[in-house]
Protein backbone atom coordinates (compact mmCIF):
# COMPACT_ATOMS: atom_id res chain seq x y z
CA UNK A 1 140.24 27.17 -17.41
CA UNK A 2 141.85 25.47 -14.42
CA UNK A 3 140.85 27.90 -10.55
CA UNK A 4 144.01 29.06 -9.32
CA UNK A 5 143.85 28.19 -5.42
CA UNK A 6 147.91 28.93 -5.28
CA UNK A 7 149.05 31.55 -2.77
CA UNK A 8 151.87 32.48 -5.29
CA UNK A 9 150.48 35.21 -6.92
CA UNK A 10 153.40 37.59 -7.95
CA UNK A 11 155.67 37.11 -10.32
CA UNK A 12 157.78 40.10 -10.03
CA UNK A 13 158.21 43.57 -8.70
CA UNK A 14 160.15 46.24 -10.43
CA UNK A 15 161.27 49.90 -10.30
CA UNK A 16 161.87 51.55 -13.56
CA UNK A 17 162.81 54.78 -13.95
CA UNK A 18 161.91 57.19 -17.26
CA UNK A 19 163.92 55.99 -19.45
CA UNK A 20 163.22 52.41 -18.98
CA UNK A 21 166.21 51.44 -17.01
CA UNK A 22 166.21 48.99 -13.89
CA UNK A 23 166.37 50.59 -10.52
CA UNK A 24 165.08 47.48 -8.34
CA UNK A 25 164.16 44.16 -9.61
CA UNK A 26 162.99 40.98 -7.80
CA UNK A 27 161.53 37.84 -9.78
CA UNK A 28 159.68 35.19 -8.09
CA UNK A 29 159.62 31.41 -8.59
CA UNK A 30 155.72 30.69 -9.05
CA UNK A 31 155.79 28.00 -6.43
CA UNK A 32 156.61 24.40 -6.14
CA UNK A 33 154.41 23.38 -9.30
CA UNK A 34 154.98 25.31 -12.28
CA UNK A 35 152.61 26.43 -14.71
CA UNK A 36 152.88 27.43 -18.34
CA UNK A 37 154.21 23.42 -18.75
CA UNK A 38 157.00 23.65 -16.27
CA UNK A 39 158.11 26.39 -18.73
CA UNK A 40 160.19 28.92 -16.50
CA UNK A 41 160.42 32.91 -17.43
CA UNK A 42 163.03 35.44 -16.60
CA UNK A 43 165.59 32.91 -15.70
CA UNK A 44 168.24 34.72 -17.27
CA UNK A 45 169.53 38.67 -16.82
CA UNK A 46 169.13 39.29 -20.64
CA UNK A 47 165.55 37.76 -20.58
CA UNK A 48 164.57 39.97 -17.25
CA UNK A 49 166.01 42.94 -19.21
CA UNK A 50 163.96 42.30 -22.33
CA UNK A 51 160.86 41.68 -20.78
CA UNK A 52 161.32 45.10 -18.33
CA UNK A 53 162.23 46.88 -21.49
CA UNK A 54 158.78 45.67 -23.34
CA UNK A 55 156.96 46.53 -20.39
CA UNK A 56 158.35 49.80 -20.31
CA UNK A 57 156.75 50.38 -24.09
CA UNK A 58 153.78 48.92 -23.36
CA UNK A 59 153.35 51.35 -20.55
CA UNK A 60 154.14 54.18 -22.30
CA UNK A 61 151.73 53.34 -25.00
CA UNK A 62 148.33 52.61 -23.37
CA UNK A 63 148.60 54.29 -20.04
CA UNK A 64 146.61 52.61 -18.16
CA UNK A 65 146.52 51.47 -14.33
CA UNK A 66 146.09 47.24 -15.17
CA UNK A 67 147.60 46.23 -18.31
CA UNK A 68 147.79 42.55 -19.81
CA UNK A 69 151.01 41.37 -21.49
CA UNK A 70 152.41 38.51 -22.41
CA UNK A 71 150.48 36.18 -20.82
CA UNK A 72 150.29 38.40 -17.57
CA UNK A 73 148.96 40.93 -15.75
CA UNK A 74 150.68 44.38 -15.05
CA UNK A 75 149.60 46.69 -12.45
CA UNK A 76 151.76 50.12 -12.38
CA UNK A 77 151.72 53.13 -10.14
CA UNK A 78 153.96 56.02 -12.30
CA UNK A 79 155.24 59.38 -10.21
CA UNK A 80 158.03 61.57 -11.18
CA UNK A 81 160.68 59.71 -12.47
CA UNK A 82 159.88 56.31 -11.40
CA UNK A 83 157.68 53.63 -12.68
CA UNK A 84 156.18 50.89 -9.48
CA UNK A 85 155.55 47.78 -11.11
CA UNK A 86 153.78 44.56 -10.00
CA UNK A 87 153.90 41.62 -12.36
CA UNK A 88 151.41 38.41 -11.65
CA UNK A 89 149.88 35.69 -13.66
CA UNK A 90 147.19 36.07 -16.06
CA UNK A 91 144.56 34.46 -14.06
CA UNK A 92 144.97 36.58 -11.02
CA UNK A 93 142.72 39.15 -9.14
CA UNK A 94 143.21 42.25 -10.90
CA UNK A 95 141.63 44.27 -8.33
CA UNK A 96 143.87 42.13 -5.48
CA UNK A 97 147.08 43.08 -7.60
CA UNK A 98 146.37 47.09 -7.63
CA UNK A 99 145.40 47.22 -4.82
CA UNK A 100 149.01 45.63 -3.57
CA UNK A 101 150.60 48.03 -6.12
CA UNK A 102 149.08 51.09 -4.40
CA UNK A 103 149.56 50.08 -1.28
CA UNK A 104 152.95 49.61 -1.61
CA UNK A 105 153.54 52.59 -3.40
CA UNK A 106 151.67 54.66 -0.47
CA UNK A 107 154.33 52.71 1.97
CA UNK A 108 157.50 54.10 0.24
CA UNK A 109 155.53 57.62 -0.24
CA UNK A 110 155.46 57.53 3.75
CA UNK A 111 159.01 55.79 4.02
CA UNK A 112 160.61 58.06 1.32
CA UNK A 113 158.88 61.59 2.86
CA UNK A 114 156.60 62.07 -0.27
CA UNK A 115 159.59 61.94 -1.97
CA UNK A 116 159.13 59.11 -4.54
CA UNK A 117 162.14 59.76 -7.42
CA UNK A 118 164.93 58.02 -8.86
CA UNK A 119 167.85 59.49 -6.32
CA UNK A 120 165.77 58.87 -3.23
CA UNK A 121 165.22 55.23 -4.40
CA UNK A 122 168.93 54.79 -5.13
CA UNK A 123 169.39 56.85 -1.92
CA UNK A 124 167.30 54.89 0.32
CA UNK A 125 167.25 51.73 -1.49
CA UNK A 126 167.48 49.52 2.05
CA UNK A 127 164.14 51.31 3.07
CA UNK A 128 162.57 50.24 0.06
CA UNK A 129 163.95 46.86 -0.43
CA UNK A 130 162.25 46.08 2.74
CA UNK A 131 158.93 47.53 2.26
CA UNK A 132 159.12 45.51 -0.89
CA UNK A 133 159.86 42.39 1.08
CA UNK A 134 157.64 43.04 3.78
CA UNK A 135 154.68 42.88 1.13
CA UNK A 136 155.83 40.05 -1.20
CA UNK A 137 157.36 37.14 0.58
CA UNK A 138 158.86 34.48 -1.99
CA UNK A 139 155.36 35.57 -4.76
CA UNK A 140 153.46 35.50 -2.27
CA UNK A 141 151.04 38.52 -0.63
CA UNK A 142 151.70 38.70 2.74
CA UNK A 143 150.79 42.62 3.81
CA UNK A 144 149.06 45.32 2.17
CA UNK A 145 148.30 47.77 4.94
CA UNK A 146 150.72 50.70 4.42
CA UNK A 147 150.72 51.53 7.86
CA UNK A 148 152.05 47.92 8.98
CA UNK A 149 154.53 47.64 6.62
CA UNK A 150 156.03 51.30 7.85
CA UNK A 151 155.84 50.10 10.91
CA UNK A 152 158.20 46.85 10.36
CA UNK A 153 160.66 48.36 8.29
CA UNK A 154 161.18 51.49 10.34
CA UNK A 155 160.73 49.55 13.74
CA UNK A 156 163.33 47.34 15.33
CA UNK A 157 161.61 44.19 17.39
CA UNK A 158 161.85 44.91 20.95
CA UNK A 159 162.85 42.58 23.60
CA UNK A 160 162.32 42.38 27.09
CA UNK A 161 165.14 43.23 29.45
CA UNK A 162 166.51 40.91 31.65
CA UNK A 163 165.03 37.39 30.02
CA UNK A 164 167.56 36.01 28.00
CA UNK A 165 167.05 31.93 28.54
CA UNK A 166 170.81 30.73 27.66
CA UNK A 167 171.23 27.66 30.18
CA UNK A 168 170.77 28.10 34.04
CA UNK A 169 171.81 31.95 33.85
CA UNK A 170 169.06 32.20 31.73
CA UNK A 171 166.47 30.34 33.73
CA UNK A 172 167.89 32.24 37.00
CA UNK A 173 167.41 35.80 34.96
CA UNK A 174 164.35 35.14 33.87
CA UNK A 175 162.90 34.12 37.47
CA UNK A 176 164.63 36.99 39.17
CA UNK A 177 162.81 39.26 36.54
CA UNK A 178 159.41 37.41 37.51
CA UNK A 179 159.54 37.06 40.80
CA UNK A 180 160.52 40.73 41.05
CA UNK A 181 157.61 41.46 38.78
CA UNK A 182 155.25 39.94 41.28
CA UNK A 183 156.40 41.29 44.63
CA UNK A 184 155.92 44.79 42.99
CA UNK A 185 152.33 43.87 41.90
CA UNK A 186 151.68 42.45 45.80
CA UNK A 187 153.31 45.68 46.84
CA UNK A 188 150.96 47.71 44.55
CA UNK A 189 147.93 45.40 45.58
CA UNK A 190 148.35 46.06 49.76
């Protein structure tokens, strides 16, 4: 068995709801090296479809929290109408995997008002796309912390006032703004 020392650990994320049907869907290329024999899954719409829909069976059979299929593993958080669903390879952390699952699923309970069903997804489906995003870059983890990934989708970056460096207007802006800066501190310090 070859270590996996590859940051691209997901290979998708998905949003069923009850019946099986595809609410949000994002597959991930596994990097610049493939696996599997440069064998590529879920190129096509039909093939996404079928493996969602076997998923969706699988799920419903065993019930479990981690489940391996198909050569990977799936990690599932199930509320209401709505099935949370992280897809990764085989030889991935299972407890690194849930734990992303939860977390995420905590950050669209907080997003989504404790309101996790299938019309507030559809409803809200920007908020969520970008929680989703804000987790998963391109496979890869990049946050877990619910409370940071609330905190970049529902907060715009802020930018100071008055430095904007677009040629000399720019340079002359932003030295106004500091020089004004320090004759208040001077002021403040006498």
């Amino acid at each position: 068995m070859s270590l996996n020392i590859s940051l691209y650990t997901i290979s998708a994320v998905l949003i069923l709801d009850n019946e099986g049907e595809r609410l949000y869907a994002k597959y991930y290329n596994q990097g610049p090296s493939q696996e599997n024999g440069g064998e590529v899954h879920f190129q096509t719409l039909s093939q996404q479809q079928k493996f969602e829909s076997s998923i969706f069976g699988k799920i419903n059979k065993v019930h479990q929290d981690i489940v391996l299929y198909d050569n990977h593993l799936v990690t599932y958080k199930q509320t209401n109408d709505i099935i949370l669903i992280i897809v990764a390879k085989i030889n991935e952390n299972e407890s690194l995997i849930y734990s992303t699952v939860a977390n995420l699923f905590e950050s669209l309970n907080i997003l989504l008002d404790n309101t996790i069903d299938k019309s507030t997804i559809v409803s809200k489906y920007d908020l969520v796309s970008l929680a989703i995003d804000e987790t998963v870059d391109d496979g890869i983890i990049v946050e877990i912390d619910p409370a940071i990934i609330v905190s970049r989708v529902t907060k715009a970056p802020k930018f100071e006032p008055g430095i904007h460096v677009d040629g000399d207007k720019g340079l002359f802006d932003a030295f106004s703004f500091a020089s004004k800066k320090i004759s208040e501190r001077l002021q403040q310090g006498f």
